[in-house]
PDB file of N, CA and C in Angstrom:
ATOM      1  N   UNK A   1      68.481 116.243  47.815  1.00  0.00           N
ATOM      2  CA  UNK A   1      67.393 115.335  47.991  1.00  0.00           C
ATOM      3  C   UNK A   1      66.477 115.445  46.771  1.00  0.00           C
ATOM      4  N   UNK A   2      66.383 114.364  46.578  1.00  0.00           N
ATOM      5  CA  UNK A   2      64.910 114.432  45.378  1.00  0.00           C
ATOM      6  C   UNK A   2      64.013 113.832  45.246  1.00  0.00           C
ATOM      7  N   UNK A   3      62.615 113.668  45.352  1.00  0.00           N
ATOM      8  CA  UNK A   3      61.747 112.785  45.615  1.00  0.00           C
ATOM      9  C   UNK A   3      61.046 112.486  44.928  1.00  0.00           C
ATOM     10  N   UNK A   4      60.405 112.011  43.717  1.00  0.00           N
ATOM     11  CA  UNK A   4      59.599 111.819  42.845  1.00  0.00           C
ATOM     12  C   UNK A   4      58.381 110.759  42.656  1.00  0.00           C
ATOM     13  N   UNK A   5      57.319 111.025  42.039  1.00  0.00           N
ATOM     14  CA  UNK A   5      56.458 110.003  41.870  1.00  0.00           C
ATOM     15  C   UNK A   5      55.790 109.677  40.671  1.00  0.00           C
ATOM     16  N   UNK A   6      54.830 108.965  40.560  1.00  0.00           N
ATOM     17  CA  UNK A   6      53.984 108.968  39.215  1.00  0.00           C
ATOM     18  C   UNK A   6      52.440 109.178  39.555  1.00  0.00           C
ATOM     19  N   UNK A   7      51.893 109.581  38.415  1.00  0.00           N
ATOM     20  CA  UNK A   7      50.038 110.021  38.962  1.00  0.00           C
ATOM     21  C   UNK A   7      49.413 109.401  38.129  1.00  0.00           C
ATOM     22  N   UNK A   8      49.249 107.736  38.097  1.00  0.00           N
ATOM     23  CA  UNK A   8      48.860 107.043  36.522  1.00  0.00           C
ATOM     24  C   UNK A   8      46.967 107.528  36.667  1.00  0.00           C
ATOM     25  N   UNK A   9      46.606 107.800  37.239  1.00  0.00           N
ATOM     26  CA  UNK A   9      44.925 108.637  37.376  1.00  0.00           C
ATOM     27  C   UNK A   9      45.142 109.577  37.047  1.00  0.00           C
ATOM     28  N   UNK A  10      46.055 110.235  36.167  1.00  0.00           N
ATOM     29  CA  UNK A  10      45.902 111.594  35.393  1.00  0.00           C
ATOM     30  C   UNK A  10      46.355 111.087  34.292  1.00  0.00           C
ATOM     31  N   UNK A  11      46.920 110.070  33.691  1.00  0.00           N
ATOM     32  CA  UNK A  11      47.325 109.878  32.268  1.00  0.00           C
ATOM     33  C   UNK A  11      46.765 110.045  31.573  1.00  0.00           C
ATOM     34  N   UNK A  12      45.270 109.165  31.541  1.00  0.00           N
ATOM     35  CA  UNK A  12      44.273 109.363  30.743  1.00  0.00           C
ATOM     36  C   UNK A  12      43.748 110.355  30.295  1.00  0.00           C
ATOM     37  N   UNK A  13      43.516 111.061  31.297  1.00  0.00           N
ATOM     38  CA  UNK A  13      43.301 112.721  30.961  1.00  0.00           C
ATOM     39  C   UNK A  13      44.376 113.412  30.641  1.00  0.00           C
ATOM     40  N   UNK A  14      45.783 113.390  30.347  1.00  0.00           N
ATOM     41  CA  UNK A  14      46.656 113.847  30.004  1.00  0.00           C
ATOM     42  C   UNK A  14      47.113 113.330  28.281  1.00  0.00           C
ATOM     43  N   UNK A  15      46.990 112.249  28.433  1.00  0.00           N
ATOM     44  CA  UNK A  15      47.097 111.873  26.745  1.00  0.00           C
ATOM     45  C   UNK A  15      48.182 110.551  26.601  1.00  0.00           C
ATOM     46  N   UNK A  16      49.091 111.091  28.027  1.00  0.00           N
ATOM     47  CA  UNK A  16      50.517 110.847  28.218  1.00  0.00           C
ATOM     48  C   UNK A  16      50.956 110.156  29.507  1.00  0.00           C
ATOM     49  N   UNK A  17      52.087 109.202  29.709  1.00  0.00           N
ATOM     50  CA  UNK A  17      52.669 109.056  30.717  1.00  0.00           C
ATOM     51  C   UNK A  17      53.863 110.027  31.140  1.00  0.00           C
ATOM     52  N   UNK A  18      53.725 110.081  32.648  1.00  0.00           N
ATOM     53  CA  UNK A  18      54.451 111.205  33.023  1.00  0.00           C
ATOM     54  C   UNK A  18      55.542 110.813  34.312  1.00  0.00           C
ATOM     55  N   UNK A  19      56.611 111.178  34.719  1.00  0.00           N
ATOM     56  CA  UNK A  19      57.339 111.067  36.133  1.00  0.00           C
ATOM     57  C   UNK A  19      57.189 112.549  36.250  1.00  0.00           C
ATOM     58  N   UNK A  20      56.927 112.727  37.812  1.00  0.00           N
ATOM     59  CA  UNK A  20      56.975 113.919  38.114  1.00  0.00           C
ATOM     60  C   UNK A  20      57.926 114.081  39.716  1.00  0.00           C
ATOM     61  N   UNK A  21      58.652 115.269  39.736  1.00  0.00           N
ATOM     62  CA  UNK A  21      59.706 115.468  40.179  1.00  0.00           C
ATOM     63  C   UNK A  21      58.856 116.554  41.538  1.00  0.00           C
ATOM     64  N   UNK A  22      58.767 116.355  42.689  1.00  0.00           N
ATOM     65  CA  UNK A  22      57.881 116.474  43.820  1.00  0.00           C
ATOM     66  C   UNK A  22      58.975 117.124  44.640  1.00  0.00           C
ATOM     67  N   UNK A  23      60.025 116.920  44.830  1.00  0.00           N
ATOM     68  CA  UNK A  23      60.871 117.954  45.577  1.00  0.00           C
ATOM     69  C   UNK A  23      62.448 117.647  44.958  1.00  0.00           C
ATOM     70  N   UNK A  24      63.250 118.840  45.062  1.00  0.00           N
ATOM     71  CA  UNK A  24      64.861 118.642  44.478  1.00  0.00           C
ATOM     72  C   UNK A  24      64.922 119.853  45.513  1.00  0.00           C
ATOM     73  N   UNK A  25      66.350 119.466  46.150  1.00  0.00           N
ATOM     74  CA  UNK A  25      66.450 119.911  47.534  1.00  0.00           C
ATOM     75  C   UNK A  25      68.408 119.679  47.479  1.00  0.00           C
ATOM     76  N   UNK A  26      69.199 120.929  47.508  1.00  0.00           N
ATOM     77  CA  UNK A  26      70.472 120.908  47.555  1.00  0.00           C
ATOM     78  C   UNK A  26      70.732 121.614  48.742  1.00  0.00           C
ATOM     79  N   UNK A  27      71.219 121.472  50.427  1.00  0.00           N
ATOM     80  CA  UNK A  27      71.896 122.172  51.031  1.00  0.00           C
ATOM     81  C   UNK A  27      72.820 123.789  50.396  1.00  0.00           C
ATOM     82  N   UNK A  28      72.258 124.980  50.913  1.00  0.00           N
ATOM     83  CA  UNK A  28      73.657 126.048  50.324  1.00  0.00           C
ATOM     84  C   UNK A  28      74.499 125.736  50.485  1.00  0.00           C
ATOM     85  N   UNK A  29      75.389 124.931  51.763  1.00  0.00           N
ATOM     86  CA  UNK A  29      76.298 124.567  51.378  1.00  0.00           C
ATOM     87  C   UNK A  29      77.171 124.144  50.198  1.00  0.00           C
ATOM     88  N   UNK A  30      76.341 123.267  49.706  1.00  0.00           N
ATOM     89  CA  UNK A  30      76.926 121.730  48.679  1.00  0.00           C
ATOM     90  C   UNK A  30      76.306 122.387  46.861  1.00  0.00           C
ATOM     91  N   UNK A  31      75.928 123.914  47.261  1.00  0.00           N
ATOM     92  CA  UNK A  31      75.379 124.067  46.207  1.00  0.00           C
ATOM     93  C   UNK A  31      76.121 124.618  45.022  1.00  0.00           C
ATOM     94  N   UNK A  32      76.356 124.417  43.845  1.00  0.00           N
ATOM     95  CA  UNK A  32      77.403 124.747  42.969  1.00  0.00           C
ATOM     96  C   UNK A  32      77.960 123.579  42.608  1.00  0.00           C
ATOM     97  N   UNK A  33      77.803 122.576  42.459  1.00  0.00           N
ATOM     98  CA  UNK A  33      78.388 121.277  42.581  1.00  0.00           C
ATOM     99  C   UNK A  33      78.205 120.437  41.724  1.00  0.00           C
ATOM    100  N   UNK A  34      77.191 120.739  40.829  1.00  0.00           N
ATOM    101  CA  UNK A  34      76.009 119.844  40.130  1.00  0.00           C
ATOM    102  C   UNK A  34      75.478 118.778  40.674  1.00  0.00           C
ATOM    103  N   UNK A  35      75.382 118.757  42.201  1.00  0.00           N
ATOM    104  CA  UNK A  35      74.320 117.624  42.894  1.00  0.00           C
ATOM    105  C   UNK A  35      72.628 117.937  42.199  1.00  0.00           C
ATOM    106  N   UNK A  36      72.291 119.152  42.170  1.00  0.00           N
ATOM    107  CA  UNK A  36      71.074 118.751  40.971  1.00  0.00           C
ATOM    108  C   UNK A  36      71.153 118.064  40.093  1.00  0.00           C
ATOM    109  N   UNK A  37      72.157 118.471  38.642  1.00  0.00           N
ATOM    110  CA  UNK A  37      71.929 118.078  37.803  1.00  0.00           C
ATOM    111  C   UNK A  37      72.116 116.859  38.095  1.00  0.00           C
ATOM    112  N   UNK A  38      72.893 116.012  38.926  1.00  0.00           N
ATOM    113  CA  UNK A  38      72.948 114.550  39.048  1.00  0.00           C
ATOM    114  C   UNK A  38      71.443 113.799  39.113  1.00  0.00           C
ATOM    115  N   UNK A  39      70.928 114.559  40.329  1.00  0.00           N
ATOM    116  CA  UNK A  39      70.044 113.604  40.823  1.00  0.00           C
ATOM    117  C   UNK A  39      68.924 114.064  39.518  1.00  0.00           C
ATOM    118  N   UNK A  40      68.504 115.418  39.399  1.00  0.00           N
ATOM    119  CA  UNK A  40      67.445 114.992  37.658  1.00  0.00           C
ATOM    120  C   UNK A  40      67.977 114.691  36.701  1.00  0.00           C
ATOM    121  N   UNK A  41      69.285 114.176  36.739  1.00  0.00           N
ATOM    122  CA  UNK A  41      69.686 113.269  35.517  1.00  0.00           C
ATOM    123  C   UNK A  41      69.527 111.731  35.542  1.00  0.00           C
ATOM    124  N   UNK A  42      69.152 111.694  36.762  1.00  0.00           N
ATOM    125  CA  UNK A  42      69.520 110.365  36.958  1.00  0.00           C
ATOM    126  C   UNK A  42      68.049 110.006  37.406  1.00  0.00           C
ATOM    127  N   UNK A  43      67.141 111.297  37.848  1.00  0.00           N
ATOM    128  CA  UNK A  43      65.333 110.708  37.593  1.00  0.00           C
ATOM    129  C   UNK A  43      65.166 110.549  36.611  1.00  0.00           C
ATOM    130  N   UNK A  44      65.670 111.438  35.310  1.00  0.00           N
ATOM    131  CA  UNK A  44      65.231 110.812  33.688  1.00  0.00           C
ATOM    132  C   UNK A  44      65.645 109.733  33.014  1.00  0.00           C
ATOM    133  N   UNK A  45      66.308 109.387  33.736  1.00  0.00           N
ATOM    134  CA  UNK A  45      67.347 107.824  33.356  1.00  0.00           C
ATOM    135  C   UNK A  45      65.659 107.156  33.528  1.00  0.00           C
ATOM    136  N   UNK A  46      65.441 106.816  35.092  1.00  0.00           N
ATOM    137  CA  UNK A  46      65.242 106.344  36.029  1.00  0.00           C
ATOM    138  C   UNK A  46      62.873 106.296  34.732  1.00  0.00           C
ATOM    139  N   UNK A  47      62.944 107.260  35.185  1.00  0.00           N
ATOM    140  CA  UNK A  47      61.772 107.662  34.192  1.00  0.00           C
ATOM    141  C   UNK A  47      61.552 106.654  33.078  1.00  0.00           C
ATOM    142  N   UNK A  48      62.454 107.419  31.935  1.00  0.00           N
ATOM    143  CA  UNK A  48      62.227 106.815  30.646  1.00  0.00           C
ATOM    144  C   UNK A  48      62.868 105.373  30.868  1.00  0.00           C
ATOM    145  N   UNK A  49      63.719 104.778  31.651  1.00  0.00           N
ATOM    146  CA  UNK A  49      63.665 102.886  32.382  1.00  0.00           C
ATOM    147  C   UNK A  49      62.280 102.608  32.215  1.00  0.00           C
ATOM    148  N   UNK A  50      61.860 103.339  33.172  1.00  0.00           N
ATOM    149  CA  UNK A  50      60.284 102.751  33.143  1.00  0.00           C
ATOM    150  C   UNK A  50      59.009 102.868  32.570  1.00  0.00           C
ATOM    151  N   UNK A  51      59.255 103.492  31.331  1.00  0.00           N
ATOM    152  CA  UNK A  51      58.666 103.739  29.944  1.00  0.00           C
ATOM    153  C   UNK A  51      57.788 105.196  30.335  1.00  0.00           C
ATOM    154  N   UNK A  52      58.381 106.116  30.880  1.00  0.00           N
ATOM    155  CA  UNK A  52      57.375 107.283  31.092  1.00  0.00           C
ATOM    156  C   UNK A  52      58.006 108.588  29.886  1.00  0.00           C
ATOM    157  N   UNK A  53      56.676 108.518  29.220  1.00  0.00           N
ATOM    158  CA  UNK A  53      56.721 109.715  27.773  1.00  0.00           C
ATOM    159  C   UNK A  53      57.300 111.076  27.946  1.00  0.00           C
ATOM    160  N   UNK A  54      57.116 111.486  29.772  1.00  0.00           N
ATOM    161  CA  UNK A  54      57.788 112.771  29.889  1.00  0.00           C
ATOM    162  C   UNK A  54      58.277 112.813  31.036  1.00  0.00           C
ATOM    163  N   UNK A  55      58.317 114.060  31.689  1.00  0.00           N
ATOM    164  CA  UNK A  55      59.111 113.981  32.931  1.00  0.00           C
ATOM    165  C   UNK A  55      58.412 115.579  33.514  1.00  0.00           C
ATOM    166  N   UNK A  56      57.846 115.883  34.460  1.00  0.00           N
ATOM    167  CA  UNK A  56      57.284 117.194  34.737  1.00  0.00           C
ATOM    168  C   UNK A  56      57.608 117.956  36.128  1.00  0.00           C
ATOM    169  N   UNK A  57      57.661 118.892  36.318  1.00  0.00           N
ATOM    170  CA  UNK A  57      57.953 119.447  37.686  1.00  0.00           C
ATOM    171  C   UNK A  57      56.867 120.765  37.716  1.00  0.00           C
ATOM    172  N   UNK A  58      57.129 121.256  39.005  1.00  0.00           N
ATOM    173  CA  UNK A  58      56.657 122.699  39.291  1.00  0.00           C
ATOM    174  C   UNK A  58      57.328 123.551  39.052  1.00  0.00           C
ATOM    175  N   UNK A  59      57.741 124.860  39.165  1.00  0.00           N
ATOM    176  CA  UNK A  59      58.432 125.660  39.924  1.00  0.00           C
ATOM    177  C   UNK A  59      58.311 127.223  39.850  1.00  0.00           C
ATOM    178  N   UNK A  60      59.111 127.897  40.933  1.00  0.00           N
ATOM    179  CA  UNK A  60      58.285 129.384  40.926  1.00  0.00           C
ATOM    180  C   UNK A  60      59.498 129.904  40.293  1.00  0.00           C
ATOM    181  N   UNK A  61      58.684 130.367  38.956  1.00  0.00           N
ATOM    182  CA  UNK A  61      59.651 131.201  38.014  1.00  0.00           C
ATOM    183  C   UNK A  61      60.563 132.434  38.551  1.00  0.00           C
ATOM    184  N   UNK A  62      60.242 132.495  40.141  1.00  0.00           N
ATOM    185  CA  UNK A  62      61.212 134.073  40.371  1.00  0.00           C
ATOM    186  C   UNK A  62      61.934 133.195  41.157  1.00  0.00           C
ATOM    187  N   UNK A  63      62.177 132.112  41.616  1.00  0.00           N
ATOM    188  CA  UNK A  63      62.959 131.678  42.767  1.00  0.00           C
ATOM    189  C   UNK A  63      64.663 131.847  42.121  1.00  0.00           C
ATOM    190  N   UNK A  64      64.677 132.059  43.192  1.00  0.00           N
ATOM    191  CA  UNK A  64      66.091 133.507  43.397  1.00  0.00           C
ATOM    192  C   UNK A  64      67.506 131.975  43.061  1.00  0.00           C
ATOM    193  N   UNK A  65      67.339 130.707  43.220  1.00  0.00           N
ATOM    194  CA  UNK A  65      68.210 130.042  43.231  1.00  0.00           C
ATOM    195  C   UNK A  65      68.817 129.543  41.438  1.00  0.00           C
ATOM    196  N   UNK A  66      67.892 129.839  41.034  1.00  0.00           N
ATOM    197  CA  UNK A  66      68.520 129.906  39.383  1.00  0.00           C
ATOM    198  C   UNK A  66      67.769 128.571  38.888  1.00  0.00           C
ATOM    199  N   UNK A  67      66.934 128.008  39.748  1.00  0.00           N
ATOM    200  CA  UNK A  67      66.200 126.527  39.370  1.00  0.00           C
ATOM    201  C   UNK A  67      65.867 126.766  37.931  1.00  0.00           C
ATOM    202  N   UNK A  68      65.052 127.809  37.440  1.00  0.00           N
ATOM    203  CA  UNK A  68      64.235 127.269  36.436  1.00  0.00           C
ATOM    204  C   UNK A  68      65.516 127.262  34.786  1.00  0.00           C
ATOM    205  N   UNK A  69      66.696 127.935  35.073  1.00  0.00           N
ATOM    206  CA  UNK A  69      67.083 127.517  34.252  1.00  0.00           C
ATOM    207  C   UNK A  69      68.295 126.669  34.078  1.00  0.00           C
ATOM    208  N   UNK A  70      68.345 125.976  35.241  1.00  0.00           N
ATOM    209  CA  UNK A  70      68.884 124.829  35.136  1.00  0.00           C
ATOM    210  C   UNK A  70      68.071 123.895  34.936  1.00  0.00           C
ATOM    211  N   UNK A  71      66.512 124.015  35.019  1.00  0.00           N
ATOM    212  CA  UNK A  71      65.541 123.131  34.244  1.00  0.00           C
ATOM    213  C   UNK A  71      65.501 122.840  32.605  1.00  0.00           C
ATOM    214  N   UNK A  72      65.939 124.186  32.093  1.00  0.00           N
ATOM    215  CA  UNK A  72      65.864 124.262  31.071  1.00  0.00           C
ATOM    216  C   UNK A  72      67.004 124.651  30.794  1.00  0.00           C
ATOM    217  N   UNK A  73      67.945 124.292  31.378  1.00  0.00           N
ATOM    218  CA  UNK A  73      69.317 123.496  29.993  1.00  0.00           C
ATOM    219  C   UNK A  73      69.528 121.989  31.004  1.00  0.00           C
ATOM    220  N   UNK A  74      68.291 121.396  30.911  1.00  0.00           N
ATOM    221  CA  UNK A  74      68.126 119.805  31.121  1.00  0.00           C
ATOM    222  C   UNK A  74      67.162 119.284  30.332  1.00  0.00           C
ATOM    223  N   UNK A  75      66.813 120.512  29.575  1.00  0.00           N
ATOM    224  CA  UNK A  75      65.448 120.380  28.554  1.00  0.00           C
ATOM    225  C   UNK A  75      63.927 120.418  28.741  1.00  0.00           C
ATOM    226  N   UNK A  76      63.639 120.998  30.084  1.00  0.00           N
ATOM    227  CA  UNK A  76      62.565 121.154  30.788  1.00  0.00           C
ATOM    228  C   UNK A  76      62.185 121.985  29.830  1.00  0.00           C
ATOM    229  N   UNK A  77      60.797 122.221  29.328  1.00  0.00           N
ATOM    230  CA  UNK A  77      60.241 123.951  28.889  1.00  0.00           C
ATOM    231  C   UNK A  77      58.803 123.946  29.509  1.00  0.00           C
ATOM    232  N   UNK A  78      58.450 125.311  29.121  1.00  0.00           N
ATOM    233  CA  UNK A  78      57.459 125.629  30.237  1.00  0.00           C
ATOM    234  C   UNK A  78      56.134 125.350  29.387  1.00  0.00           C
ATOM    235  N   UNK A  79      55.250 124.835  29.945  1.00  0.00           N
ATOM    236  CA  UNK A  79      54.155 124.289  28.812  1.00  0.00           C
ATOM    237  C   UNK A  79      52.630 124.929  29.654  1.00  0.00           C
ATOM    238  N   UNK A  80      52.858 124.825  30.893  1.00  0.00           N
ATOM    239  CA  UNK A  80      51.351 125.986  32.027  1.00  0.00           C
ATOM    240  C   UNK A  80      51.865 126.970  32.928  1.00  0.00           C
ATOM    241  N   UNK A  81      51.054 127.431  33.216  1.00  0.00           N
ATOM    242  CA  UNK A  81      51.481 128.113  34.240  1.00  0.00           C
ATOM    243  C   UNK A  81      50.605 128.656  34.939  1.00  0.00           C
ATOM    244  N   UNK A  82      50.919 128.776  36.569  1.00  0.00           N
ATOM    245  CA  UNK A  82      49.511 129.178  37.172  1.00  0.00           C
ATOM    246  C   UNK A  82      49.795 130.208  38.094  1.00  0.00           C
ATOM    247  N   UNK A  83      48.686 130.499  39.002  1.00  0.00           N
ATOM    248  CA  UNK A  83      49.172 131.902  39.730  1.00  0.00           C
ATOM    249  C   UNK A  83      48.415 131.246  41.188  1.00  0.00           C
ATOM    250  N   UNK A  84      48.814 131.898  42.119  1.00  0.00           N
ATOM    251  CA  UNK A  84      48.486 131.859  43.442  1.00  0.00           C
ATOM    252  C   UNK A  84      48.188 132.754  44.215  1.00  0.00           C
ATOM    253  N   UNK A  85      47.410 132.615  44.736  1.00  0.00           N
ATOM    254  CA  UNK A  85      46.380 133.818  45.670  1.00  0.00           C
ATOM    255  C   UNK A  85      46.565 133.611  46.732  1.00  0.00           C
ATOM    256  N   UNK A  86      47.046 134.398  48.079  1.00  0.00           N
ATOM    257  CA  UNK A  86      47.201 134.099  49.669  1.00  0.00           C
ATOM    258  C   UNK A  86      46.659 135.398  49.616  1.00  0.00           C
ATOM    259  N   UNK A  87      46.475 135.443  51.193  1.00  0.00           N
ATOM    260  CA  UNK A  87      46.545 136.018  52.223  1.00  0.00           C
ATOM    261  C   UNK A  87      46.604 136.208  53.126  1.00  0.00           C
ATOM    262  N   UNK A  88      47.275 136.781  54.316  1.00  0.00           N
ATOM    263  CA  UNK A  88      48.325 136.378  55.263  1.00  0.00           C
ATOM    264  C   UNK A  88      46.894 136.844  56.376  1.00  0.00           C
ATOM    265  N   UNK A  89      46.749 135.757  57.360  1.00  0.00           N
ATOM    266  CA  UNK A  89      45.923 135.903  58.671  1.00  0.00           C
ATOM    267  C   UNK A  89      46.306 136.264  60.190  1.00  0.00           C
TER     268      UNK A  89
END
């Protein structure tokens, strides 16, 4: 599954047009398959169609599924990064 959107109320303040990639979602099953790389290959198609300068996602650099570097051999690189504070109630 992959769901994506655009945030044109941040461009301006960004410099840039952007698609941003809001969830990518493979069953364990079906995983090994390149059903990722399909579907974010086929949002950057889908993206730069519609004249957007980049393409951006989230993601948590320890997640155990190997995401971030299949981000980056799709050409993703890491440009922020932030941290998160919980605590469990």
């Amino acid at each position: 599954m992959h769901r994506a959107g655009r945030y044109e109320h941040d461009w301006a303040t960004q410099g840039y047009t952007a698609g941003y990639t809001e969830l990518l979602g493979v069953r364990r099953a079906y995983r090994g398959r390149r059903i990722a790389v399909a579907l974010l290959t086929h949002a950057l198609r889908v993206f730069a169609d519609d004249g957007m300068q980049h393409a951006e996602l989230d993601v948590d650099t320890d997640n155990p599924t190997g995401a971030p570097a299949l981000y980056t051999r799709l050409g993703y690189a890491k440009s922020e990064g932030s941290t998160l504070y919980a605590i469990e109630l």
